[in-house]
N, C-alpha and C. Protein backbone atom coordinates (compact mmCIF):
# COMPACT_ATOMS: atom_id res chain seq x y z
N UNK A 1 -12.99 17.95 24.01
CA UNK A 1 -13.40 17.56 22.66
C UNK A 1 -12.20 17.28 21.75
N UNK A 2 -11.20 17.93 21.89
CA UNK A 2 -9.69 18.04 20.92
C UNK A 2 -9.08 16.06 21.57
N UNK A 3 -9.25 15.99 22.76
CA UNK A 3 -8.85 15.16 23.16
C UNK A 3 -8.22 13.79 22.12
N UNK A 4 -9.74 13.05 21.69
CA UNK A 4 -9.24 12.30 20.56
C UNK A 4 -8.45 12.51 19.45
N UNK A 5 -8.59 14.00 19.29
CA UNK A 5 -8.53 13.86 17.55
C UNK A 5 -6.73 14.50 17.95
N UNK A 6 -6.09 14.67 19.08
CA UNK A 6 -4.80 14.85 19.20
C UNK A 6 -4.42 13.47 19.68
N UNK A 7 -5.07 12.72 20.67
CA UNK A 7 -4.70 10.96 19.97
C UNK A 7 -4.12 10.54 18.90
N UNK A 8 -5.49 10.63 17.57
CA UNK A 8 -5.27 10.14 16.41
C UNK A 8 -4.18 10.83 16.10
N UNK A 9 -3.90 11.95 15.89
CA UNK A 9 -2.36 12.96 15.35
C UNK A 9 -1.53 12.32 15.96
N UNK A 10 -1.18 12.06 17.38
CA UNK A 10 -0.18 11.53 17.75
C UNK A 10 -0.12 9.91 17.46
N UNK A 11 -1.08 9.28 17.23
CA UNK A 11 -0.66 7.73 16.64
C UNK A 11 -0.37 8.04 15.14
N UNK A 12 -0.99 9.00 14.20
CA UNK A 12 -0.23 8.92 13.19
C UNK A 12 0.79 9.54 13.26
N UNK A 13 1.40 10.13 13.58
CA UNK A 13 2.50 10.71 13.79
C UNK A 13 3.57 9.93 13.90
N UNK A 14 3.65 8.85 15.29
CA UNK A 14 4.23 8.03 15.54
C UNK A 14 4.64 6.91 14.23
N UNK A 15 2.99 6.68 13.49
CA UNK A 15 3.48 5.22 12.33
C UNK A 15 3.71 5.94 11.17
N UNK A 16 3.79 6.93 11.02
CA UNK A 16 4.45 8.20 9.86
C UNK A 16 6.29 8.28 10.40
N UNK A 17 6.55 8.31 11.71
CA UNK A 17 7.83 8.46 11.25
C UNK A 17 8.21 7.35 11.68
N UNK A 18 7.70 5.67 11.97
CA UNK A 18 7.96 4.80 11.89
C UNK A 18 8.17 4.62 10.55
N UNK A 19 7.29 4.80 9.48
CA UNK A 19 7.73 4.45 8.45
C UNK A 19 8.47 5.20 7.38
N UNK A 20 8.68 6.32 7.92
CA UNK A 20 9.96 7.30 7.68
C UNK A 20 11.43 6.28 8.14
N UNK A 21 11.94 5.87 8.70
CA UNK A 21 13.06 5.23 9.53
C UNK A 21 12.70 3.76 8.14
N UNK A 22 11.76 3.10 8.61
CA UNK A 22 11.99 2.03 7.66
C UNK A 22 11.94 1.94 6.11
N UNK A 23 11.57 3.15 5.67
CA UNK A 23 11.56 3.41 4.28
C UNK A 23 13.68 4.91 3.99
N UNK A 24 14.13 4.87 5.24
CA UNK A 24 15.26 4.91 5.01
C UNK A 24 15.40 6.58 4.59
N UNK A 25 14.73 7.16 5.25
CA UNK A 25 14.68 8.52 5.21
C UNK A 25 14.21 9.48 6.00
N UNK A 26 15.02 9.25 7.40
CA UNK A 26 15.16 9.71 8.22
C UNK A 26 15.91 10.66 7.87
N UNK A 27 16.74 10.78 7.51
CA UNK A 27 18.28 11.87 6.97
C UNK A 27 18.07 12.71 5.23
N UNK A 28 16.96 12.78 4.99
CA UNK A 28 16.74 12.94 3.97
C UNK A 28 17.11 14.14 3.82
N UNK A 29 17.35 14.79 2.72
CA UNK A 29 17.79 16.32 2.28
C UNK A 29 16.81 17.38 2.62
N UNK A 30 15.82 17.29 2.34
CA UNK A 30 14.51 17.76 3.01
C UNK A 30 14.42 18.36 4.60
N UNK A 31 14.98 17.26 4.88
CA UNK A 31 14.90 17.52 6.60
C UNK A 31 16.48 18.04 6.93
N UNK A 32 17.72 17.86 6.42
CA UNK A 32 18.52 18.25 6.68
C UNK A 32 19.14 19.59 6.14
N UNK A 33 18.15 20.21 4.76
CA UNK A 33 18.70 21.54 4.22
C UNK A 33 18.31 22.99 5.60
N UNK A 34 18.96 23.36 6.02
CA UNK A 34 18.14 24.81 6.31
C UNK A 34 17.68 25.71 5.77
N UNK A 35 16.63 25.62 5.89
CA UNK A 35 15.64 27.25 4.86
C UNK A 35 14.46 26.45 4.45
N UNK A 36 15.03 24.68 3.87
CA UNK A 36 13.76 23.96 3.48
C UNK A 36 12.33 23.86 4.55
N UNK A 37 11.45 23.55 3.53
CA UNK A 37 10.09 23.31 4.33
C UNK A 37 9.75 22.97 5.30
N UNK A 38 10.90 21.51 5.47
CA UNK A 38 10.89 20.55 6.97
C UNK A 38 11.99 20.03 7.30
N UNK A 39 12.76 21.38 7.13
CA UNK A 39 14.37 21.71 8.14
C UNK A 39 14.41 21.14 9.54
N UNK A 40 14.38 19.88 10.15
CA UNK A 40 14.72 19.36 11.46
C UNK A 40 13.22 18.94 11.86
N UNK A 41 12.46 18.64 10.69
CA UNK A 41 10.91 18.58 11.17
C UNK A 41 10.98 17.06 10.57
N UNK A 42 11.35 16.40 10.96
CA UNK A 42 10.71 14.68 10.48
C UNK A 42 9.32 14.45 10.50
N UNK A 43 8.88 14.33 11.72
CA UNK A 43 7.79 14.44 11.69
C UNK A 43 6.55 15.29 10.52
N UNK A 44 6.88 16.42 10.28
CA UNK A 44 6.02 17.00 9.27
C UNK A 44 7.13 16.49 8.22
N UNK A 45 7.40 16.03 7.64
CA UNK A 45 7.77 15.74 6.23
C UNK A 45 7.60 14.13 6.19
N UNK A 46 7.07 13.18 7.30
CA UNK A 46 6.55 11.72 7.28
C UNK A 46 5.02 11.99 7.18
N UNK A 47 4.93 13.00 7.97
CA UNK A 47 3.39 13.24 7.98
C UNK A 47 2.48 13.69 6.10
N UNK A 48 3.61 14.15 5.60
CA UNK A 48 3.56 15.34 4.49
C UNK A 48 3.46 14.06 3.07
N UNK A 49 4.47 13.46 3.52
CA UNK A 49 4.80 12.52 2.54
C UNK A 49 3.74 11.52 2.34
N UNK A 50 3.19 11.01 3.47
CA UNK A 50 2.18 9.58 3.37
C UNK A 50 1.18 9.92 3.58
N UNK A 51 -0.06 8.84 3.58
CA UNK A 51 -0.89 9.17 3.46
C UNK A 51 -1.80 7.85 4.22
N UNK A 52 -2.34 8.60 5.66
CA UNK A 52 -2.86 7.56 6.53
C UNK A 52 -4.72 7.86 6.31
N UNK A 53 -5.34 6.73 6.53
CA UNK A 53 -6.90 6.73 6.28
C UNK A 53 -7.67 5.82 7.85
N UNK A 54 -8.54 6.25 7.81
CA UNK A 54 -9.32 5.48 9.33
C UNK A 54 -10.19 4.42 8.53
N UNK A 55 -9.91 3.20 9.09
CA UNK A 55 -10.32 1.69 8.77
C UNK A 55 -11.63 2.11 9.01
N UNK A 56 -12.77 1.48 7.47
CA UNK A 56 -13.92 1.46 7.84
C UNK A 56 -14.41 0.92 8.94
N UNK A 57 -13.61 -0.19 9.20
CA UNK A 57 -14.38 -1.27 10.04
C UNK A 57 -13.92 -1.57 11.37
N UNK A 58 -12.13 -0.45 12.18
CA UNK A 58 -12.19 -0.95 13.35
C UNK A 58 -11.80 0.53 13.78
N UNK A 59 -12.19 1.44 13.27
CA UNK A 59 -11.57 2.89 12.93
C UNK A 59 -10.49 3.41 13.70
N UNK A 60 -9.16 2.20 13.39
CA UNK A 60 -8.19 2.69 13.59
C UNK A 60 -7.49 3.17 12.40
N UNK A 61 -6.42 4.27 12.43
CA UNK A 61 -5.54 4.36 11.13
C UNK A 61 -4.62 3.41 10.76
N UNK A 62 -4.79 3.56 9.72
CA UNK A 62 -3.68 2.81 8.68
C UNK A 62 -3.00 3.46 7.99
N UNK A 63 -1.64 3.04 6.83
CA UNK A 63 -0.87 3.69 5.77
C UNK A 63 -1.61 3.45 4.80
N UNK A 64 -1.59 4.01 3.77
CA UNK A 64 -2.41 4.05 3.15
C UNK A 64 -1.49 4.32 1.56
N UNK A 65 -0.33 4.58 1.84
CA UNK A 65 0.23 5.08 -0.05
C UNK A 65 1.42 6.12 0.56
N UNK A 66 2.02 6.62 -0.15
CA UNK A 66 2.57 7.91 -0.40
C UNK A 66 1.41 8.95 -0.87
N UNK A 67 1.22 10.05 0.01
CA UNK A 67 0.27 11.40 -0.70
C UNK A 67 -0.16 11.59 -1.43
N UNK A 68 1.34 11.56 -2.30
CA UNK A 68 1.11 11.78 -3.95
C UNK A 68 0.18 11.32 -4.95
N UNK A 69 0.10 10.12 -4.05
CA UNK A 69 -1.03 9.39 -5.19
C UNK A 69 -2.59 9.82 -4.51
N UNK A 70 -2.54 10.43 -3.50
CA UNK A 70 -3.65 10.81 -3.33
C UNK A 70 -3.88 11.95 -3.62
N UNK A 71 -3.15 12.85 -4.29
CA UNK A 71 -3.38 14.24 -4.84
C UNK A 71 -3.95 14.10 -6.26
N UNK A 72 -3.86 12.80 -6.74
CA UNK A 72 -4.49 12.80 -8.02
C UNK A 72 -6.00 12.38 -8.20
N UNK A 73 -6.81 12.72 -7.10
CA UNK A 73 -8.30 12.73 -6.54
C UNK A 73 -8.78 10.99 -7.15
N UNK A 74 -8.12 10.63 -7.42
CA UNK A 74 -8.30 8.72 -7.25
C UNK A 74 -9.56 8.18 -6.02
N UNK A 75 -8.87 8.85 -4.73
CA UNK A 75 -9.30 9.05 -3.44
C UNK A 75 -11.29 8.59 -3.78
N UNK A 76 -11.61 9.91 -4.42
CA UNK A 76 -12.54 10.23 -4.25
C UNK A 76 -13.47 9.59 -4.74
N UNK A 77 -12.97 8.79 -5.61
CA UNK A 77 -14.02 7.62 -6.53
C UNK A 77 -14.22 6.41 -5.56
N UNK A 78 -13.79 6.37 -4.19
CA UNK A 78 -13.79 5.56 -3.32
C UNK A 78 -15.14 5.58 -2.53
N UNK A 79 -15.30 4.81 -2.02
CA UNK A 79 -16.74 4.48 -0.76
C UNK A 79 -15.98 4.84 0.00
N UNK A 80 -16.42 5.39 1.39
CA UNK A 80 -16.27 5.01 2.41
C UNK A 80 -15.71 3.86 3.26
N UNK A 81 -16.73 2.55 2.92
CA UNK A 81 -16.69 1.41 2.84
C UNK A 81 -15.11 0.76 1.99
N UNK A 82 -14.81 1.14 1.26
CA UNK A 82 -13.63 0.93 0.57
C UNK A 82 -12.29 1.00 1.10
N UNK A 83 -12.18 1.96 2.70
CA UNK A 83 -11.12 2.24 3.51
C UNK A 83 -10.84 1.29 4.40
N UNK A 84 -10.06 -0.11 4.15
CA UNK A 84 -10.69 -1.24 5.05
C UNK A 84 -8.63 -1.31 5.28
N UNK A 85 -8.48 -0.91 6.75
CA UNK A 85 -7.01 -1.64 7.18
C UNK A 85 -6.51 -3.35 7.03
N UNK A 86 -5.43 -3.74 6.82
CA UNK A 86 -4.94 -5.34 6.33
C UNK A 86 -5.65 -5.79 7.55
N UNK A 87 -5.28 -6.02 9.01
CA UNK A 87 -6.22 -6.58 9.59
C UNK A 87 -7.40 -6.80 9.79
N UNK A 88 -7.99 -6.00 9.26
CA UNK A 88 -9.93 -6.07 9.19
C UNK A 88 -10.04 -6.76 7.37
N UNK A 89 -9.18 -6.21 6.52
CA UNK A 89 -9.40 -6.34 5.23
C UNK A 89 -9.23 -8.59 4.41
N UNK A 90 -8.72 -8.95 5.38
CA UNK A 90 -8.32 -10.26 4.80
C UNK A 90 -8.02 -11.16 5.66
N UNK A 91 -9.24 -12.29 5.72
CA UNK A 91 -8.82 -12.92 6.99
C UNK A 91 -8.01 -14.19 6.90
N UNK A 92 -7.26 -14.34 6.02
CA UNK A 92 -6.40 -15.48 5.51
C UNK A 92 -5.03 -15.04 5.77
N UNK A 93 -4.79 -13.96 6.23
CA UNK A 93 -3.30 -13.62 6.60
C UNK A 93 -3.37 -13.61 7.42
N UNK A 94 -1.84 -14.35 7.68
CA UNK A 94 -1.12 -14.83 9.11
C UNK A 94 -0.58 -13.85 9.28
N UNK A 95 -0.82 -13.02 10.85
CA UNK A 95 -0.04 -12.31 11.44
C UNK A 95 1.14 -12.79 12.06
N UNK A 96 2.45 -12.73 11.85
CA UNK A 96 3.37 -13.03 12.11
C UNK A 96 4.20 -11.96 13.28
N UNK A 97 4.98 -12.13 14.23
CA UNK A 97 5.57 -11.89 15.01
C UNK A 97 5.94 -9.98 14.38
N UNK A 98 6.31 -10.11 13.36
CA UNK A 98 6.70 -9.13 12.70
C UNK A 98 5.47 -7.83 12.28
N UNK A 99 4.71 -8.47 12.33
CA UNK A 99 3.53 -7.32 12.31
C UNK A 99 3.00 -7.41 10.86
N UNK A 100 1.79 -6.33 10.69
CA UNK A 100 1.70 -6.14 9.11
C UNK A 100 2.78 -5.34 8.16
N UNK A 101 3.45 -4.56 8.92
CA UNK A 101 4.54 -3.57 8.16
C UNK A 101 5.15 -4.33 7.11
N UNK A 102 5.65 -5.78 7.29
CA UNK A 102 6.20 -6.47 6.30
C UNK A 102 5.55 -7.54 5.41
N UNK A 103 4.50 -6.63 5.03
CA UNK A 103 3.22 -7.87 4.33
C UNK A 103 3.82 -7.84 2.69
N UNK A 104 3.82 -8.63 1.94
CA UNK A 104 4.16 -8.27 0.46
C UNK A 104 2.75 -8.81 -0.27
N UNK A 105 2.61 -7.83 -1.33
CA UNK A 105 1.57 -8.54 -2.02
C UNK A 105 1.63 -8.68 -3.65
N UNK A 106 0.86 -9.01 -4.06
CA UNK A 106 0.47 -9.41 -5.80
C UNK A 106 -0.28 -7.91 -5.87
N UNK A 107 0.67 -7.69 -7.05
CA UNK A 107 0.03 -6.50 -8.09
C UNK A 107 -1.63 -6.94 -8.27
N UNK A 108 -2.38 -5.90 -8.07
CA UNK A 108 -3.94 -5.81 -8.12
C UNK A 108 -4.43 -6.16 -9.69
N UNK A 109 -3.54 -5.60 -10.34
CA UNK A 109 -3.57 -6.19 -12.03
C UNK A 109 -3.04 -7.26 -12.93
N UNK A 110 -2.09 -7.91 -12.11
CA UNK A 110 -1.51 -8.85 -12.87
C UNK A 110 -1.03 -9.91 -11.96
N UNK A 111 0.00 -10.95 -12.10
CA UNK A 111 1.13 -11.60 -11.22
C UNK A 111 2.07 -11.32 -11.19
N UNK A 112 2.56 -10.08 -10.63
CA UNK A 112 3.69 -9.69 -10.49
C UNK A 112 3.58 -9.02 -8.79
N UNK A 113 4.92 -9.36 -7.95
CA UNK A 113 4.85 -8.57 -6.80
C UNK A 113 4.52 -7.26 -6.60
N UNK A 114 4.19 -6.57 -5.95
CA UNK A 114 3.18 -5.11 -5.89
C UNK A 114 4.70 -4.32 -5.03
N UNK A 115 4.98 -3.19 -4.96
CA UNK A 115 5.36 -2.41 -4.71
C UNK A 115 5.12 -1.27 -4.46
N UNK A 116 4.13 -0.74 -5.02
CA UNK A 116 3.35 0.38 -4.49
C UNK A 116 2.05 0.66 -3.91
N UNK A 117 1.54 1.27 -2.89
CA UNK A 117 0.45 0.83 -2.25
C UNK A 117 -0.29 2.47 -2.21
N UNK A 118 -1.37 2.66 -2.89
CA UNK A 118 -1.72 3.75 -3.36
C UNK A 118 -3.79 3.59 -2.91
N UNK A 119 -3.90 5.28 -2.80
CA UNK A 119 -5.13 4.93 -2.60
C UNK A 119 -5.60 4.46 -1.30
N UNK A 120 -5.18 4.34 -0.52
CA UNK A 120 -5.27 3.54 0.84
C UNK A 120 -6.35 2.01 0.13
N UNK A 121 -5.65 1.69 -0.88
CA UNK A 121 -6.88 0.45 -1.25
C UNK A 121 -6.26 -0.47 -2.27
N UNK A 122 -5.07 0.07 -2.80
CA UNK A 122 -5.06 -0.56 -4.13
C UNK A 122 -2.75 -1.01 -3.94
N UNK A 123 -2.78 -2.40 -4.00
CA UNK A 123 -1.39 -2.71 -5.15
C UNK A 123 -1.23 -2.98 -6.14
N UNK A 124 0.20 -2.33 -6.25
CA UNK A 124 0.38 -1.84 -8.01
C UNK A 124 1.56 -2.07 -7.84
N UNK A 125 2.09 -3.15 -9.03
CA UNK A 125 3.36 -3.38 -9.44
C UNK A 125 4.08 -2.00 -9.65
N UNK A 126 5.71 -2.08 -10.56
CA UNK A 126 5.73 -0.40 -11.04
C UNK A 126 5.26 -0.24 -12.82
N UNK A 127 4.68 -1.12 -13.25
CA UNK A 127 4.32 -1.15 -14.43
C UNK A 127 2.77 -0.40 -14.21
N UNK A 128 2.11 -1.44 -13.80
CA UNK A 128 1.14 -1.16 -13.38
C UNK A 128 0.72 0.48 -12.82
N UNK A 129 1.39 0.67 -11.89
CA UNK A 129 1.45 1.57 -11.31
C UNK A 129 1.20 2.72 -12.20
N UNK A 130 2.32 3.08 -13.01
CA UNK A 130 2.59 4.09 -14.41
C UNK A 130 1.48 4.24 -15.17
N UNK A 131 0.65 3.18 -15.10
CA UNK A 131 -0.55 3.30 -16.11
C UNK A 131 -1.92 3.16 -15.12
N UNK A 132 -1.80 3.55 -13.88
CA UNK A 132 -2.72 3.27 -13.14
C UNK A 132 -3.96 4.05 -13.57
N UNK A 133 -4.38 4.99 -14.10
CA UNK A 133 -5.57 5.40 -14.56
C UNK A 133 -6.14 4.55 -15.64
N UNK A 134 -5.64 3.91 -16.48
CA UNK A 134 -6.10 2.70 -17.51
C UNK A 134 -6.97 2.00 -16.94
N UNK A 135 -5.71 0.81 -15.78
CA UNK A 135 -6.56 -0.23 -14.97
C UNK A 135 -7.68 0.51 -14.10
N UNK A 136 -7.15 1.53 -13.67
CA UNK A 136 -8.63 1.38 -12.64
C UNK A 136 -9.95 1.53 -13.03
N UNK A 137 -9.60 1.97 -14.30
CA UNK A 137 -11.11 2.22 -15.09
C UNK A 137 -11.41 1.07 -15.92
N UNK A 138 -11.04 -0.36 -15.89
CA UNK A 138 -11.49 -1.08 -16.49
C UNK A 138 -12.45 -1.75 -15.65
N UNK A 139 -13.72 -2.28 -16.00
CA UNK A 139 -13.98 -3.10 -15.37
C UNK A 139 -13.67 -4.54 -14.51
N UNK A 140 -13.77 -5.29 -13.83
CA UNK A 140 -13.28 -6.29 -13.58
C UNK A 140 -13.19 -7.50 -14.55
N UNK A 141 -14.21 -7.72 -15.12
CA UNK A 141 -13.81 -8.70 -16.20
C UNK A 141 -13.49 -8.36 -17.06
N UNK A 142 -13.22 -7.38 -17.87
CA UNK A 142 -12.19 -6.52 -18.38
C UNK A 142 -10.71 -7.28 -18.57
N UNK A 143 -10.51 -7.40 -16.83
CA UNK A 143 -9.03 -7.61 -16.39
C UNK A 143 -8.03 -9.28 -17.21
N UNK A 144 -7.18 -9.18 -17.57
CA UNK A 144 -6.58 -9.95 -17.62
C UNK A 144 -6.34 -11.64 -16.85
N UNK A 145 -6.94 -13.30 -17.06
CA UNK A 145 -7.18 -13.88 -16.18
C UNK A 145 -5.05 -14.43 -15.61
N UNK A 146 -5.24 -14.95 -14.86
CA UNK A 146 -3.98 -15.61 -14.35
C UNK A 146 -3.18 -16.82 -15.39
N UNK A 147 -2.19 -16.55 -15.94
CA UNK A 147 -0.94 -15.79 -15.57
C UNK A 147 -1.47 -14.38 -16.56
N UNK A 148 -1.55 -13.47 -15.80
CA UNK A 148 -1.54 -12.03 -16.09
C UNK A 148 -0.33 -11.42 -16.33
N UNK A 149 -0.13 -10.62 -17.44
CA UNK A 149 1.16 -9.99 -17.61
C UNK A 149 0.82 -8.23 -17.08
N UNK A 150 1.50 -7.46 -16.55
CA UNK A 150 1.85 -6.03 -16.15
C UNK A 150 0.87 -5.47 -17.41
N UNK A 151 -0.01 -4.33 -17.14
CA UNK A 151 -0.99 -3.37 -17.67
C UNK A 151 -1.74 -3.92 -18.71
N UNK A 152 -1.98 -4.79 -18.00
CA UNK A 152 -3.87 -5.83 -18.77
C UNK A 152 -3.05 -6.51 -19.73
N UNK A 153 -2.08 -7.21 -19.71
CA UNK A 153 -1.26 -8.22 -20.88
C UNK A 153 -1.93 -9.41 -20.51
N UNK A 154 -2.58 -10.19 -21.36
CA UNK A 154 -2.85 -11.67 -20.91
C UNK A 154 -1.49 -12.64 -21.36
N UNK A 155 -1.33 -12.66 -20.44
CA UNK A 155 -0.17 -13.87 -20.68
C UNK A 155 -0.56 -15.48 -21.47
N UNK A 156 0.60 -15.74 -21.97
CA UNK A 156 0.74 -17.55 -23.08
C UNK A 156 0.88 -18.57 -21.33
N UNK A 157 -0.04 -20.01 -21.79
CA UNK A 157 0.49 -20.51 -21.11
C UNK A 157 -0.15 -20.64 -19.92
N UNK A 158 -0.24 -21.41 -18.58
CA UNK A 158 -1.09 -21.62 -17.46
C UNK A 158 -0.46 -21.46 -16.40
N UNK A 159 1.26 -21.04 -16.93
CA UNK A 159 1.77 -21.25 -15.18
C UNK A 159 2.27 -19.40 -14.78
N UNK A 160 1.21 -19.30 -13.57
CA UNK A 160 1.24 -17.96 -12.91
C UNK A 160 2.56 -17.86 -12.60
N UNK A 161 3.12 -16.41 -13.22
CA UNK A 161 5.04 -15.92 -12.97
C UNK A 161 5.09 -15.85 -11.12
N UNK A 162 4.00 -16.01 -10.82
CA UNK A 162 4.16 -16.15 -8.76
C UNK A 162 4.50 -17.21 -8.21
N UNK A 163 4.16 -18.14 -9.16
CA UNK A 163 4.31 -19.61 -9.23
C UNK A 163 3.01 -19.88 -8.05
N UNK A 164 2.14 -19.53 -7.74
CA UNK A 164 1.33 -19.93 -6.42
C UNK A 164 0.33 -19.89 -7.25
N UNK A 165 -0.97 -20.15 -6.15
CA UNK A 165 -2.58 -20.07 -6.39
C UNK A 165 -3.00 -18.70 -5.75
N UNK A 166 -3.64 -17.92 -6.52
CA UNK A 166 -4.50 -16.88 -5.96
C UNK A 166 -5.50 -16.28 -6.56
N UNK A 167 -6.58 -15.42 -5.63
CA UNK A 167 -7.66 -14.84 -6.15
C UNK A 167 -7.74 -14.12 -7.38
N UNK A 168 -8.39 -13.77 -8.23
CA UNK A 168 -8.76 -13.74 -9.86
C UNK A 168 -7.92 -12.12 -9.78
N UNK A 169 -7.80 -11.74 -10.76
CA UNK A 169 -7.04 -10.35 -11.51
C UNK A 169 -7.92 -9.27 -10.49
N UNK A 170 -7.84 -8.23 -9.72
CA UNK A 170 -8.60 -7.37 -9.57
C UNK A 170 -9.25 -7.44 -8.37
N UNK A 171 -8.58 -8.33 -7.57
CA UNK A 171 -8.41 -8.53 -6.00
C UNK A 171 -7.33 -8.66 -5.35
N UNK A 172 -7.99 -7.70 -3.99
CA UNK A 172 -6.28 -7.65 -3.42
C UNK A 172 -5.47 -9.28 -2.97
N UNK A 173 -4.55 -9.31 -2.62
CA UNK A 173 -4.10 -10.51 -2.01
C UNK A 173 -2.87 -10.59 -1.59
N UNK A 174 -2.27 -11.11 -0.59
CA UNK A 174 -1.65 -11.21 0.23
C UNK A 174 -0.09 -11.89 0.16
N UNK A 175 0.86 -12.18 -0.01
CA UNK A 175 1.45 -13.16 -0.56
C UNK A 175 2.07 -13.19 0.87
N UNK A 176 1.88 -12.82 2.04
CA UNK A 176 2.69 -13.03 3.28
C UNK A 176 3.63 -12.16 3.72
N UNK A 177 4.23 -12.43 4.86
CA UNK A 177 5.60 -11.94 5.31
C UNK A 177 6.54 -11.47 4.55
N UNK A 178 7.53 -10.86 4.18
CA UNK A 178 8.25 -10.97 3.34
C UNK A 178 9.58 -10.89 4.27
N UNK A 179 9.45 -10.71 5.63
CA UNK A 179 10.92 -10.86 5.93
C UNK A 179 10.87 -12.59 6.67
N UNK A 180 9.54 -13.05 6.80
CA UNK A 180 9.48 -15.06 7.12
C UNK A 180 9.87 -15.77 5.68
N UNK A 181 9.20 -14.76 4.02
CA UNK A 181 9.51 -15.46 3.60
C UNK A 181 11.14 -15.44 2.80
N UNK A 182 11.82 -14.13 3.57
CA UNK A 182 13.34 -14.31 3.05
C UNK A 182 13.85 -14.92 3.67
N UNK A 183 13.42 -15.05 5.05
CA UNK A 183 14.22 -16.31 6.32
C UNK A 183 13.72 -17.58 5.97
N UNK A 184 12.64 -17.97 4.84
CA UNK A 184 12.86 -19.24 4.32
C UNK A 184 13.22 -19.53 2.98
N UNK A 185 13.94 -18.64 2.63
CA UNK A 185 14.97 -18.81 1.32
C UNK A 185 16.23 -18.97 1.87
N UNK A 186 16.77 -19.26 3.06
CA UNK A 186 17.77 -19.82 3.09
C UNK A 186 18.19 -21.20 3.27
């Protein structure tokens, strides 16, 4: 019976300290003090730190945020239905050689690139982010239309700061690769 559910531990485990190494804190103070919490324990302090959720729809895990933002019971105002991994979640993104790890997206509130990924559901610029209890309680038409400025600013003017076309204020979206699209900025 344990069978699966030490599976699932060991695949998150694995994309917890995968993304420990690529978020550049492998060597962190944490793991290198002795006496601390997760003294030579990577693993429990990737595990500790993030925060993985099972895809409604292919119930594999995904990343989902840093913890933290799930300690602020956000979580819980969620469906079920609401836990949807990038591959099941959007079928307009190109999977690229590189995987989803390097997906970048548009802030959920405005046109600005997203940086934080919270909630296993939601991007958030760091403006955004800071005031994230505001936006999430607005309704959708509520929201600010395109060019959107950072924490419900309606922006002057018609040309989106992304410079692209995309779905209305208050949907996720995708803006691609971000290491295809730094290999085509040269």
């Amino acid at each position: 019976m344990l069978t699966p559910i030490r599976a699932l531990y060991e695949e998150v485990k694995r994309m917890a300290l995968t993304r420990l190494i690529h978020d550049g804190l492998q060597d962190t103070e944490s793991i290198r003090t002795p006496g601390s919490q997760f003294y030579q324990d990577k693993a429990g302090f990737a595990i500790n730190k993030y925060a993985y959720y099972i895809c409604f729809k292919c119930q594999k895990p995904y990343f989902g945020g840093e913890a933290r933002c799930e300690e602020q019971d956000v979580v819980e105002n969620h469906k079920k239905e609401d836990f949807v991994c990038v591959r099941c979640s959007q079928t307009n993104i190109k999977i690229c050689a590189h995987g989803v790890d390097h997906l970048e997206y548009k802030c959920r509130y405005c046109c600005s690139m997203a940086r934080w990924f919270c909630f296993g559901t939601t991007h958030f610029c760091d403006a955004c982010h800071t005031n994230h209890t505001v936006l999430t309680q607005l309704p959708k038409d509520q929201l600010p239309k395109c060019p959107a400025g950072p924490v419900g600013k309606q922006l002057e003017g018609s040309t989106c700061p992304l410079g692209i076309s995309h779905p209305p204020t208050g949907d996720e979206f995708s803006l691609g690769c971000g290491l295809c699209n730094d290999l085509l900025s040269f």
